[in-house]
C-alpha atoms as a PDB file:
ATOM      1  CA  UNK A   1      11.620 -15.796 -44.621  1.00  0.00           C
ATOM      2  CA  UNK A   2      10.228 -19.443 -43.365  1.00  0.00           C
ATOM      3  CA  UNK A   3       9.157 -19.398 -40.164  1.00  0.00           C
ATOM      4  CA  UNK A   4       9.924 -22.523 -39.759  1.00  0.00           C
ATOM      5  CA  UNK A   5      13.835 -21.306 -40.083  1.00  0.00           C
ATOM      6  CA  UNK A   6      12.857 -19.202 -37.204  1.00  0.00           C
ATOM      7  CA  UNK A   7      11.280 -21.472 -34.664  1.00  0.00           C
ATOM      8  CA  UNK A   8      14.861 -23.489 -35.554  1.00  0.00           C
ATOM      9  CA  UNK A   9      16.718 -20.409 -34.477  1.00  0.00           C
ATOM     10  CA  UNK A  10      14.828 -19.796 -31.632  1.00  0.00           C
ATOM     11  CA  UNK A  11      15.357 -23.453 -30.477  1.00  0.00           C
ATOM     12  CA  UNK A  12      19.074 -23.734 -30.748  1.00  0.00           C
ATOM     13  CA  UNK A  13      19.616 -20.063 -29.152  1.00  0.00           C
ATOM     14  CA  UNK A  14      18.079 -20.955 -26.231  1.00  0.00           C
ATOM     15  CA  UNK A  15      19.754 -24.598 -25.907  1.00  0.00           C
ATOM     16  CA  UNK A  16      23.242 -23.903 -27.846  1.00  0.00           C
ATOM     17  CA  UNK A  17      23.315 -27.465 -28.680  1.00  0.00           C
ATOM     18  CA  UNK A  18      22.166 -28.634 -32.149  1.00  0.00           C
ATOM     19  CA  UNK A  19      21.896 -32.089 -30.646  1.00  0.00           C
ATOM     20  CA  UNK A  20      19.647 -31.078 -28.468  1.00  0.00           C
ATOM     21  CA  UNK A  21      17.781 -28.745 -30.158  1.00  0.00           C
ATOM     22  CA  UNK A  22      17.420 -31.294 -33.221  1.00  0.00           C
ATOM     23  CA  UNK A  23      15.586 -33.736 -30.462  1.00  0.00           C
ATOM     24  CA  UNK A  24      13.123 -31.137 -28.887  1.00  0.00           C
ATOM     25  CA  UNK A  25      12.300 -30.122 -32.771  1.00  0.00           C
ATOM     26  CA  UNK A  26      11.836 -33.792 -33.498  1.00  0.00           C
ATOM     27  CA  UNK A  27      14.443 -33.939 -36.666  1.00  0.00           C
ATOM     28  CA  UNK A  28      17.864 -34.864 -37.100  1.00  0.00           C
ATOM     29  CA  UNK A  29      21.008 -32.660 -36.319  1.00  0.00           C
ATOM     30  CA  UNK A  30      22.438 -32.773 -40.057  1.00  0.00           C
ATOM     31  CA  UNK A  31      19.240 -30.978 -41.319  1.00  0.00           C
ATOM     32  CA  UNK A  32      18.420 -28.632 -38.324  1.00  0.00           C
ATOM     33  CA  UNK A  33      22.462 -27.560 -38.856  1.00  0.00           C
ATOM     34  CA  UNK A  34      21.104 -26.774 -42.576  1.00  0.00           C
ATOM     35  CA  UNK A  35      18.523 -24.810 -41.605  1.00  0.00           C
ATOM     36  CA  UNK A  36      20.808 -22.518 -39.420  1.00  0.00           C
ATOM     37  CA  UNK A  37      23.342 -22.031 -42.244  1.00  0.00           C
ATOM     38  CA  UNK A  38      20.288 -20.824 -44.776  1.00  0.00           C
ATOM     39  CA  UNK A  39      18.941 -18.345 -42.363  1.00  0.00           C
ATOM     40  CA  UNK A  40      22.714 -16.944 -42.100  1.00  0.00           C
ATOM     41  CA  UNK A  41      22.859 -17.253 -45.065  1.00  0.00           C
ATOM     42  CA  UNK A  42      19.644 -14.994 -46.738  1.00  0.00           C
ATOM     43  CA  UNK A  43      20.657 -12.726 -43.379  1.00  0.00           C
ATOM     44  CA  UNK A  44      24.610 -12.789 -44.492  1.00  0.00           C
ATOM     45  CA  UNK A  45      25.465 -12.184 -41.406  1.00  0.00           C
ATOM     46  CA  UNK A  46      26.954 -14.950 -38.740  1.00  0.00           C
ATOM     47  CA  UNK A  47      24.358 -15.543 -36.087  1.00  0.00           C
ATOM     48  CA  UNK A  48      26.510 -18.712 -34.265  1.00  0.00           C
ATOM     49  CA  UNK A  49      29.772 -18.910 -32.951  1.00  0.00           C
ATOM     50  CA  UNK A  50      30.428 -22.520 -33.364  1.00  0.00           C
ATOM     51  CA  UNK A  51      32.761 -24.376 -30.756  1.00  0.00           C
ATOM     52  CA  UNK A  52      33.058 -27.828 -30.624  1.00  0.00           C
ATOM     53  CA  UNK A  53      29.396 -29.190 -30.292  1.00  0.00           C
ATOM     54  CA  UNK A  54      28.632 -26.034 -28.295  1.00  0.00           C
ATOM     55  CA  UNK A  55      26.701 -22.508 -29.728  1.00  0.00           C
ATOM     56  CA  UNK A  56      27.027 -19.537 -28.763  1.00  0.00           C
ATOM     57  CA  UNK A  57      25.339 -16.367 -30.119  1.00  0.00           C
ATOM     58  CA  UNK A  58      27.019 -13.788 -31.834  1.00  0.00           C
ATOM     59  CA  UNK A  59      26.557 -10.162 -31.509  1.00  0.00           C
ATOM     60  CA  UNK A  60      24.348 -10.157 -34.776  1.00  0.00           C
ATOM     61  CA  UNK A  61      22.804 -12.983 -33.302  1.00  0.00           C
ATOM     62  CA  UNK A  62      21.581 -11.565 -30.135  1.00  0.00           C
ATOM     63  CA  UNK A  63      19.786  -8.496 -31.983  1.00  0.00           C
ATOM     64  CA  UNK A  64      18.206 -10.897 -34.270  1.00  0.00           C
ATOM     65  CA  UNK A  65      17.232 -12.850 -30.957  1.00  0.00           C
ATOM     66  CA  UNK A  66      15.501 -10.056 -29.280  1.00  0.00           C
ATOM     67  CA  UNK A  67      13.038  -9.126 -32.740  1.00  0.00           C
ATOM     68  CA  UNK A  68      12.213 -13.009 -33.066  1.00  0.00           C
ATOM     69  CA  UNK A  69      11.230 -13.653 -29.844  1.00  0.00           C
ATOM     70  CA  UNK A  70       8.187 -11.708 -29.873  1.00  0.00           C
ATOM     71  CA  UNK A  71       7.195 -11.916 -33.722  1.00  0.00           C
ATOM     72  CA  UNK A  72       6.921 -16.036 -32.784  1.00  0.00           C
ATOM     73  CA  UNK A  73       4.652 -15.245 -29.985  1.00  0.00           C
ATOM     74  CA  UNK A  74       2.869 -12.663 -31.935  1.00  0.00           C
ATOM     75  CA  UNK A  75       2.662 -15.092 -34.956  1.00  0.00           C
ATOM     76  CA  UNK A  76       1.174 -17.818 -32.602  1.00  0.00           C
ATOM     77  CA  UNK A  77      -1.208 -15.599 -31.020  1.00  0.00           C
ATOM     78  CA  UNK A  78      -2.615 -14.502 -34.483  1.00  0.00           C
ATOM     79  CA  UNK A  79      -3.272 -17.951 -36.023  1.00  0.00           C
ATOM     80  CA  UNK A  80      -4.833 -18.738 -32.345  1.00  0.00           C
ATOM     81  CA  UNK A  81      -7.038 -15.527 -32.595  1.00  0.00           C
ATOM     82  CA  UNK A  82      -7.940 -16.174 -36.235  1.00  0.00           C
ATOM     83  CA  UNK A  83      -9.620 -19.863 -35.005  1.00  0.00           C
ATOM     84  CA  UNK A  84     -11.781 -17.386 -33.038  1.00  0.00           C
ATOM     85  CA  UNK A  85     -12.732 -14.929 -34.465  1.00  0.00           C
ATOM     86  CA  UNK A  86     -16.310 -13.941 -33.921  1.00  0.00           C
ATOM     87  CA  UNK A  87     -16.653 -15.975 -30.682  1.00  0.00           C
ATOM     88  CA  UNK A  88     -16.484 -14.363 -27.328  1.00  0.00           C
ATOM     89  CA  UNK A  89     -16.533 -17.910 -25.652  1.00  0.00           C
ATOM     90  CA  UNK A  90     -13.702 -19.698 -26.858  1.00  0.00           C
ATOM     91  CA  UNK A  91     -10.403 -18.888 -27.468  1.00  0.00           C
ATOM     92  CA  UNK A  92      -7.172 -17.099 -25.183  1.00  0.00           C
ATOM     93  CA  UNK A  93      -6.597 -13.620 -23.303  1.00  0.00           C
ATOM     94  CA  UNK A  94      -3.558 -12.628 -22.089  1.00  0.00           C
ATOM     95  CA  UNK A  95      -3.606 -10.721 -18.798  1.00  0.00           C
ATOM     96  CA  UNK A  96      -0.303  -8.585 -17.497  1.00  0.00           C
ATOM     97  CA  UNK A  97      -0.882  -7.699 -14.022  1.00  0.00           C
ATOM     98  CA  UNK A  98       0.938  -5.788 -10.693  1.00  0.00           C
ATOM     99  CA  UNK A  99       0.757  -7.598  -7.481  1.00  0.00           C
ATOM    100  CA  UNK A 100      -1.875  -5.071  -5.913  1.00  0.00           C
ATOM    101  CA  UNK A 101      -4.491  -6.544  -8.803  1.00  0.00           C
ATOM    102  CA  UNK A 102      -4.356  -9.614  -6.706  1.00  0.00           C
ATOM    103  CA  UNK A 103      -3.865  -8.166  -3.223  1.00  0.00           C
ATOM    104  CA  UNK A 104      -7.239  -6.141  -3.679  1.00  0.00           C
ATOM    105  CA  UNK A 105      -9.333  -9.101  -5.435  1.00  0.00           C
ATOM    106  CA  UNK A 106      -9.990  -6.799  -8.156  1.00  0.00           C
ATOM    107  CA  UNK A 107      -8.628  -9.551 -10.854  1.00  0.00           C
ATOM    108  CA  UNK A 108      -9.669 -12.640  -9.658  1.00  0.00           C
ATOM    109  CA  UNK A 109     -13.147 -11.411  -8.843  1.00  0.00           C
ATOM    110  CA  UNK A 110     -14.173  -9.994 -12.144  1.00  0.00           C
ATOM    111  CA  UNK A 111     -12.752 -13.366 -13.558  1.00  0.00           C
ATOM    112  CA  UNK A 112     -15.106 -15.063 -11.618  1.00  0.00           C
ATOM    113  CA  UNK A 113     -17.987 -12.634 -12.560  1.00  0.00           C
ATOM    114  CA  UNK A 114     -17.527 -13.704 -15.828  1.00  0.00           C
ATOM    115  CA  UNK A 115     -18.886 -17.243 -15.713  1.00  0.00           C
ATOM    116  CA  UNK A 116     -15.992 -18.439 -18.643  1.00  0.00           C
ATOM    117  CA  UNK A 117     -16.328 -21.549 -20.369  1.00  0.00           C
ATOM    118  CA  UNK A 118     -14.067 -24.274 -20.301  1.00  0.00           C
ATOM    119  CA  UNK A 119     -13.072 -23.436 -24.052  1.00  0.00           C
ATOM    120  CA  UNK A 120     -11.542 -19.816 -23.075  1.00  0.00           C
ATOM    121  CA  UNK A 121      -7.796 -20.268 -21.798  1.00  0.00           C
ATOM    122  CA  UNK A 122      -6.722 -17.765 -19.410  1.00  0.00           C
ATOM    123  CA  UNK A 123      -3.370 -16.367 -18.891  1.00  0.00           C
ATOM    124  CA  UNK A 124      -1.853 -14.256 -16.334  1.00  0.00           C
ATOM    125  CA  UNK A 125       1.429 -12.426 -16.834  1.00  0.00           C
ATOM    126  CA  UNK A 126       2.903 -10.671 -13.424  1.00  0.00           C
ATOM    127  CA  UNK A 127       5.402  -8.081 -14.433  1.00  0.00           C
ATOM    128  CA  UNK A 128       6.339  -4.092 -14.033  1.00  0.00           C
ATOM    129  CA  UNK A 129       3.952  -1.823 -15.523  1.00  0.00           C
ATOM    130  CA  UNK A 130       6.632  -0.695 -18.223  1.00  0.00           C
ATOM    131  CA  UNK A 131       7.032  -4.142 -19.399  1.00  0.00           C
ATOM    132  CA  UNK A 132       3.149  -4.465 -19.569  1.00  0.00           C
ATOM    133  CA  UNK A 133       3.306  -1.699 -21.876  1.00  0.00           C
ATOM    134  CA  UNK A 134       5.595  -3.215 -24.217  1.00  0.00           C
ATOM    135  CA  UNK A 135       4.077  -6.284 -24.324  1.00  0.00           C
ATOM    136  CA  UNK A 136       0.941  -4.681 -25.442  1.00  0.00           C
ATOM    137  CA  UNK A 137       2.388  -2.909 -27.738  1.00  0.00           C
ATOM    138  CA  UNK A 138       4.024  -6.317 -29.332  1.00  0.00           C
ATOM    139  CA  UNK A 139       0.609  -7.925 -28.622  1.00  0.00           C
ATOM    140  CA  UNK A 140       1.893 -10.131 -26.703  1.00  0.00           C
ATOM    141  CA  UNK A 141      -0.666  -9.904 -23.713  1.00  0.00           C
ATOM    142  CA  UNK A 142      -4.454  -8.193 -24.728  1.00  0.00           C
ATOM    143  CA  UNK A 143      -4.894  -6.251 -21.238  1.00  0.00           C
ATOM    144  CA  UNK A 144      -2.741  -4.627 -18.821  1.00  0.00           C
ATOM    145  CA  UNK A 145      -3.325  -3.758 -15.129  1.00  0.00           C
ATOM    146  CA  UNK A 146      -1.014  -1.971 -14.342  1.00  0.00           C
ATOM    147  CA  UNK A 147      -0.205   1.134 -11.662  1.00  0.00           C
ATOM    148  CA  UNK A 148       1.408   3.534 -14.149  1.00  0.00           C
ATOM    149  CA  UNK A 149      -0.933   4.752 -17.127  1.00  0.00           C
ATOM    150  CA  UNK A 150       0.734   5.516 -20.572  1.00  0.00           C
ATOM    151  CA  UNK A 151       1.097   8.720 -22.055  1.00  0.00           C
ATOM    152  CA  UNK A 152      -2.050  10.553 -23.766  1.00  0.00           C
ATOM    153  CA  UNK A 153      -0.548  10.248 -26.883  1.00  0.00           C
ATOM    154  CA  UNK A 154       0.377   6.404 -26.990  1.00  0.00           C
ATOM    155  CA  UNK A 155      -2.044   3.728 -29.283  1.00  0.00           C
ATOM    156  CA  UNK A 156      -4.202   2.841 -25.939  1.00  0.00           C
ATOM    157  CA  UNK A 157      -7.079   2.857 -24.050  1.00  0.00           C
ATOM    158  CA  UNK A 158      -6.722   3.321 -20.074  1.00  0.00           C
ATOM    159  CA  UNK A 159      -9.462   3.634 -17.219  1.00  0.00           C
ATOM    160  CA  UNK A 160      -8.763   3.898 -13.684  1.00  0.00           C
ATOM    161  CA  UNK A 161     -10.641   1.275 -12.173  1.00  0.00           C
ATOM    162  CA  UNK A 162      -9.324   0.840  -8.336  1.00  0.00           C
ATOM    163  CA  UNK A 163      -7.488   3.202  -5.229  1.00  0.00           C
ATOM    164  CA  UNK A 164      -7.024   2.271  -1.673  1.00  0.00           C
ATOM    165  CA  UNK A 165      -4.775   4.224   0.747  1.00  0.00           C
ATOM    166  CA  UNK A 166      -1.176   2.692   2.038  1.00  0.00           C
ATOM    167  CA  UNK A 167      -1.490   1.661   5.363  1.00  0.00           C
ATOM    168  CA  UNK A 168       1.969   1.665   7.923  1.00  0.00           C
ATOM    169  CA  UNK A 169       2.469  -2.426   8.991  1.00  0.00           C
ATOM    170  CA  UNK A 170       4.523  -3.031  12.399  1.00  0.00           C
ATOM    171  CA  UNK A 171       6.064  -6.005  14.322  1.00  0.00           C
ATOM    172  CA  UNK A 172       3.545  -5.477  16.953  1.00  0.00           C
ATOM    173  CA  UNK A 173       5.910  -5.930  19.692  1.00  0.00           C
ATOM    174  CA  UNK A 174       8.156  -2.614  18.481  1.00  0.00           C
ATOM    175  CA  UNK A 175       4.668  -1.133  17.077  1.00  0.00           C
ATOM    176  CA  UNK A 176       4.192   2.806  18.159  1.00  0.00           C
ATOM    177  CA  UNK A 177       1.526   3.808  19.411  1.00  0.00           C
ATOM    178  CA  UNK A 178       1.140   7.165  17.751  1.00  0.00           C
ATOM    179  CA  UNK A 179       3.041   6.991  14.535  1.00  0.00           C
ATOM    180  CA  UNK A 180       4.569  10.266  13.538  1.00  0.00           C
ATOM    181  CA  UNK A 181       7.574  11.492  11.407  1.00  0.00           C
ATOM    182  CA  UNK A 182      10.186  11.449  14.344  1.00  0.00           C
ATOM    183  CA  UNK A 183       9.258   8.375  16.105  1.00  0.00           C
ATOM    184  CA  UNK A 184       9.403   6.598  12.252  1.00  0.00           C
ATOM    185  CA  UNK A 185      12.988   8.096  11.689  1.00  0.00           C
ATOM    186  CA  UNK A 186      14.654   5.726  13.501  1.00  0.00           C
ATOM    187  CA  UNK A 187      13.344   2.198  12.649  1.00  0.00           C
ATOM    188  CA  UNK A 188      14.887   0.124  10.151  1.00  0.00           C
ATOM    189  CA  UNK A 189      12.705  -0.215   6.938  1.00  0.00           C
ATOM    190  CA  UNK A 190      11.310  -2.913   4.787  1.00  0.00           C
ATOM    191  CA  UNK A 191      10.863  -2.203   0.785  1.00  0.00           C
ATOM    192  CA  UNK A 192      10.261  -3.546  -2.137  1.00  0.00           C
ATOM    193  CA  UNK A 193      13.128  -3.867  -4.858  1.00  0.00           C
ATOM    194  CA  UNK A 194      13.117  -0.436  -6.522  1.00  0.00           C
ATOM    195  CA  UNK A 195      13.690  -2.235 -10.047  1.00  0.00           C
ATOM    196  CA  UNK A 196       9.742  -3.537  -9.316  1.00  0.00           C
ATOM    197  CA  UNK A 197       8.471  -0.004  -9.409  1.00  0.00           C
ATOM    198  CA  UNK A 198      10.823   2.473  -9.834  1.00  0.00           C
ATOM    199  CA  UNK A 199       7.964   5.202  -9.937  1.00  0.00           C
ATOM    200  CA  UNK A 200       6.172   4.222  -6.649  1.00  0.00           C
ATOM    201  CA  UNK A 201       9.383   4.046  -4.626  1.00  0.00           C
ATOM    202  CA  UNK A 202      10.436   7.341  -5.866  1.00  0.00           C
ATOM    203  CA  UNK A 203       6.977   8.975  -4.983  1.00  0.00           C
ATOM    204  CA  UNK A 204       7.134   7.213  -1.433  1.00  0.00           C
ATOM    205  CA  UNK A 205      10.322   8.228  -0.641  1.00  0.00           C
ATOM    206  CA  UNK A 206       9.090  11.735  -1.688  1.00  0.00           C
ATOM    207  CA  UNK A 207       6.419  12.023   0.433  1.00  0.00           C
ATOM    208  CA  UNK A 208       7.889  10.680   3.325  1.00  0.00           C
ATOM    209  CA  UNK A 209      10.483  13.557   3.041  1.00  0.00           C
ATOM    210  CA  UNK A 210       8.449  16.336   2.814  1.00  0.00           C
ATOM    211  CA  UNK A 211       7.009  15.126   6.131  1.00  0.00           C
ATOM    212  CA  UNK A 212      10.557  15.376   7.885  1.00  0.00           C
ATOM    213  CA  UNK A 213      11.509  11.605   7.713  1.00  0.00           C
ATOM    214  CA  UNK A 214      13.484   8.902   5.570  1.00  0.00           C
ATOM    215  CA  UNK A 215      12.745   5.252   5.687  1.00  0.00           C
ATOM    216  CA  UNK A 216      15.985   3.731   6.771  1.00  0.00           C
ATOM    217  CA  UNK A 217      16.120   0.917   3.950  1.00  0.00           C
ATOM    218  CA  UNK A 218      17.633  -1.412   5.199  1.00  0.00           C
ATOM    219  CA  UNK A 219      15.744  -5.126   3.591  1.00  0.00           C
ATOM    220  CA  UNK A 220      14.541  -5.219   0.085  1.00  0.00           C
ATOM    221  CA  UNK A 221      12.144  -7.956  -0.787  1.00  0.00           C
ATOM    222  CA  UNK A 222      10.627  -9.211  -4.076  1.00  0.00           C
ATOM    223  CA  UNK A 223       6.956  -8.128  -3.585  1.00  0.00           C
ATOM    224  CA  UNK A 224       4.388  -6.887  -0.683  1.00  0.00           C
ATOM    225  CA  UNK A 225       3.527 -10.130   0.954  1.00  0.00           C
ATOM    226  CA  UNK A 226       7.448 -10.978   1.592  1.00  0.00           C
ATOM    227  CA  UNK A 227       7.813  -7.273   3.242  1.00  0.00           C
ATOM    228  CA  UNK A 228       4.454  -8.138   5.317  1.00  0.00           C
ATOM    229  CA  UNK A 229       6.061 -11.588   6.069  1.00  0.00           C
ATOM    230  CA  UNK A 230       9.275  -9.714   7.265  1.00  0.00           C
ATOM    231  CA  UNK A 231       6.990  -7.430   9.495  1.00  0.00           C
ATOM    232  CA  UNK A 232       5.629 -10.239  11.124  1.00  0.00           C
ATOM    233  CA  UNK A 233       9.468 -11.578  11.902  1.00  0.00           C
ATOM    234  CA  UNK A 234      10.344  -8.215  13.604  1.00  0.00           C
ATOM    235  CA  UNK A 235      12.626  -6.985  11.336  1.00  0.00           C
ATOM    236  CA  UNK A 236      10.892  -3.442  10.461  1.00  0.00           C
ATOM    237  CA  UNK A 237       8.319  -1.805   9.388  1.00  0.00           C
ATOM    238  CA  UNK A 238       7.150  -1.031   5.553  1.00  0.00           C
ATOM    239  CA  UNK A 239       4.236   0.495   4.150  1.00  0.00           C
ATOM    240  CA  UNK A 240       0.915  -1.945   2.464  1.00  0.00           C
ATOM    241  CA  UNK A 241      -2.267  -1.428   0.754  1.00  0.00           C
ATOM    242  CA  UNK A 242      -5.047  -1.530   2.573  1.00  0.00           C
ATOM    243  CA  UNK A 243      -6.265  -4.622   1.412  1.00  0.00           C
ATOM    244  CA  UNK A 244      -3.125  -6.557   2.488  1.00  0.00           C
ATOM    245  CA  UNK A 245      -4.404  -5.269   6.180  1.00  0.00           C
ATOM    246  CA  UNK A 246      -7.244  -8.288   6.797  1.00  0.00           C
ATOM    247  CA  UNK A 247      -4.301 -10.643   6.171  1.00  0.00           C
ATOM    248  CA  UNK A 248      -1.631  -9.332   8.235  1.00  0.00           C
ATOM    249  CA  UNK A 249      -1.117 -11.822  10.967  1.00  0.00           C
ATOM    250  CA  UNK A 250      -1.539 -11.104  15.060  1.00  0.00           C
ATOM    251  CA  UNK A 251       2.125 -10.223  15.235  1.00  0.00           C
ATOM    252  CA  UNK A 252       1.924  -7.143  12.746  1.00  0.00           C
ATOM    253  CA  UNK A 253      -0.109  -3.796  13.774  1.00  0.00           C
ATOM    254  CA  UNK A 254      -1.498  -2.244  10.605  1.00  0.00           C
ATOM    255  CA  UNK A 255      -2.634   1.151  11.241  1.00  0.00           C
ATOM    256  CA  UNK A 256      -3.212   4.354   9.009  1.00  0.00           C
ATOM    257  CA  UNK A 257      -1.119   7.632   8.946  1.00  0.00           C
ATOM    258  CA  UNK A 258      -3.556  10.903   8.431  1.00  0.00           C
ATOM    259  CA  UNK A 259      -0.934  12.728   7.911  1.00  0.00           C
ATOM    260  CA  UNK A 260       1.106  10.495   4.830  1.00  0.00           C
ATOM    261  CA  UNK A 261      -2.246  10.232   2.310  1.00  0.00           C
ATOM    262  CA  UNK A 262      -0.588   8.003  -0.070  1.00  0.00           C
ATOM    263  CA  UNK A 263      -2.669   5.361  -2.013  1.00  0.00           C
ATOM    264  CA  UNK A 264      -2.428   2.506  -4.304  1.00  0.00           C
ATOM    265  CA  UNK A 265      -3.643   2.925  -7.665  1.00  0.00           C
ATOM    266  CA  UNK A 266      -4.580   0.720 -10.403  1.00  0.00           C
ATOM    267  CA  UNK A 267      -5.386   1.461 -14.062  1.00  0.00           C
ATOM    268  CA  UNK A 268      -6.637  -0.829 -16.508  1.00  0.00           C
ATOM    269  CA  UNK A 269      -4.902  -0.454 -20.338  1.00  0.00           C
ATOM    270  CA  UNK A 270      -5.783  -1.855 -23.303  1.00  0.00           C
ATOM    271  CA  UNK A 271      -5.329  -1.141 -27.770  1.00  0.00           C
ATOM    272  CA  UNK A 272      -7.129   1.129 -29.271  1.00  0.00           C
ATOM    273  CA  UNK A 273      -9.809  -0.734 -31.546  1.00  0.00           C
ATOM    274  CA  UNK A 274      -9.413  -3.887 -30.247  1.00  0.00           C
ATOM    275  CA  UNK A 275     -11.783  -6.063 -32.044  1.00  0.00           C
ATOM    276  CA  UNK A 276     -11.466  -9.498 -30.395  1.00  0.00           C
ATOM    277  CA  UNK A 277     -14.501 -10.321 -28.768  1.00  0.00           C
ATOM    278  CA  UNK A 278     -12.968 -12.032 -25.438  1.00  0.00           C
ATOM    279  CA  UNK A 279     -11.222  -8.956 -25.056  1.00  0.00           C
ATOM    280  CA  UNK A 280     -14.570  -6.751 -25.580  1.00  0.00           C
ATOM    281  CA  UNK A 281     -16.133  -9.366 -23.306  1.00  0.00           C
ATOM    282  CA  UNK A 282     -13.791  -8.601 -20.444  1.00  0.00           C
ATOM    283  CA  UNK A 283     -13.927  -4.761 -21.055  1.00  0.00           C
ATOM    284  CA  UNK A 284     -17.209  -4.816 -20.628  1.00  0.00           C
ATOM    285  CA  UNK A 285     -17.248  -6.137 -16.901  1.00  0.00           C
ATOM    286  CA  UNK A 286     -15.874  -3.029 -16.340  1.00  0.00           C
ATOM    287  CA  UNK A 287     -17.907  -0.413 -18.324  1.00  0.00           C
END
């Protein structure tokens, strides 16, 4: 199968226009239209409904969608890691990554440790630790970072590499002064969207209960710093990692709960035998 017929594919499922997928391709419509009709054709299946100058994927086409995505990215990546091979100073690493790998520094300082040269392209992917996982698995990124570690049995590597406890942020004009499970039971609560990490809301929740209170939910926000920014506004109070603490403004109180020892963790994943020296490179910062 051409790859070329692929790219093509690609193209016009994403735009549904052959016009203007022929123009970002730089050919003509008449043989970009071609090229559609001899993929369908050595597939024999219909990948286009066709309606007026508009496209629109079929059924077929979507699944076909979905496993051509990533073999183009994969396919990229490989003819980008073969012009490197054998050089640990040139070439690209792809980096998946949870918010807290920022928050904590962890990520950005062992970048910087590493004194790159301006021939090594760095690129950072932020996304759920389940979607890291597939996207190593596809190769699509080279390292994950990531809070929940794969199975034993799964075709990786993992080291836990940070912790710090969660810390309890309040508007500091409605902060308490001794935090327990009763005086928390009535405030409204700040969280993050549970599709971000279904895991860690599930194991908050969890051990918030067995201390005798639920958070009231009653905000979700897309990621820690927009909860810490909703403290600051007085709307409620949500829990942090300690590192978010030194830049919690004046109006939030951070303060820790001895009795809720909950902590952030972070674990860094990678494939088994992975042979490309950037990646080795970067490993080794933390061995």
């Amino acid at each position: 199968m051409d790859i070329k017929l692929l790219r093509s594919f690609a193209v016009v499922a994403q735009l549904e226009h052959i016009g203007q997928a022929a123009e970002r391709l730089n050919i003509s419509s008449s043989p970009l239209s071609r090229q559609i009709q001899l993929l369908e054709d050595e597939l024999g299946v219909v990948l286009f409904h066709r309606e007026k100058k508009r496209l629109h994927l079929t059924t077929e086409g979507e699944k076909f969608l979905d496993e051509v995505g990533p073999f183009l990215q994969h396919y990229d990546r490989l003819k980008e890691h073969g012009k490197h091979l054998g050089r640990a100073n040139t070439g690209r690493i792809d980096i998946g990554y949870v918010e807290a790998a920022i928050h904590s520094h962890l990520l950005p300082d062992t970048l910087a440790a590493l004194d790159l040269s301006p021939d090594i392209d760095i690129r950072l992917h932020a996304m759920r630790s389940k979607q890291q996982l597939e996207q190593l698995q596809d190769r699509v990124i080279d390292i994950a970072f990531l809070h929940t570690p794969p199975a034993a049995d799964a075709p990786f590597c993992q080291k836990k590499i940070f912790s710090e406890p969660v810390m309890l942020a309040m508007p500091k004009a409605k902060a308490l002064r001794d935090p327990t499970p009763d005086g928390l039971h009535n405030h409204p609560w700040i969280a993050e969207q549970e599709s971000l990490n279904p895991a860690a809301r599930r194991r908050l929740l969890e051990a918030c209960q067995k201390k005798g209170f639920t958070p009231r939910i009653s905000l979700e926000v897309c990621g820690p710093l927009a909860a810490l920014s909703c403290v600051e506004a007085g709307l409620g109070f949500t829990f942090i990692q300690q590192s978010l603490a030194s830049i919690a403004s004046d109006n939030v109180t951070v303060v820790t709960l001895p009795w809720l020892p909950l902590d952030v963790t972070l674990h860094m994943v990678w494939r088994k035998e992975e042979t490309k020296p950037l990646v080795q490179r970067f490993l080794a910062a933390f061995r």
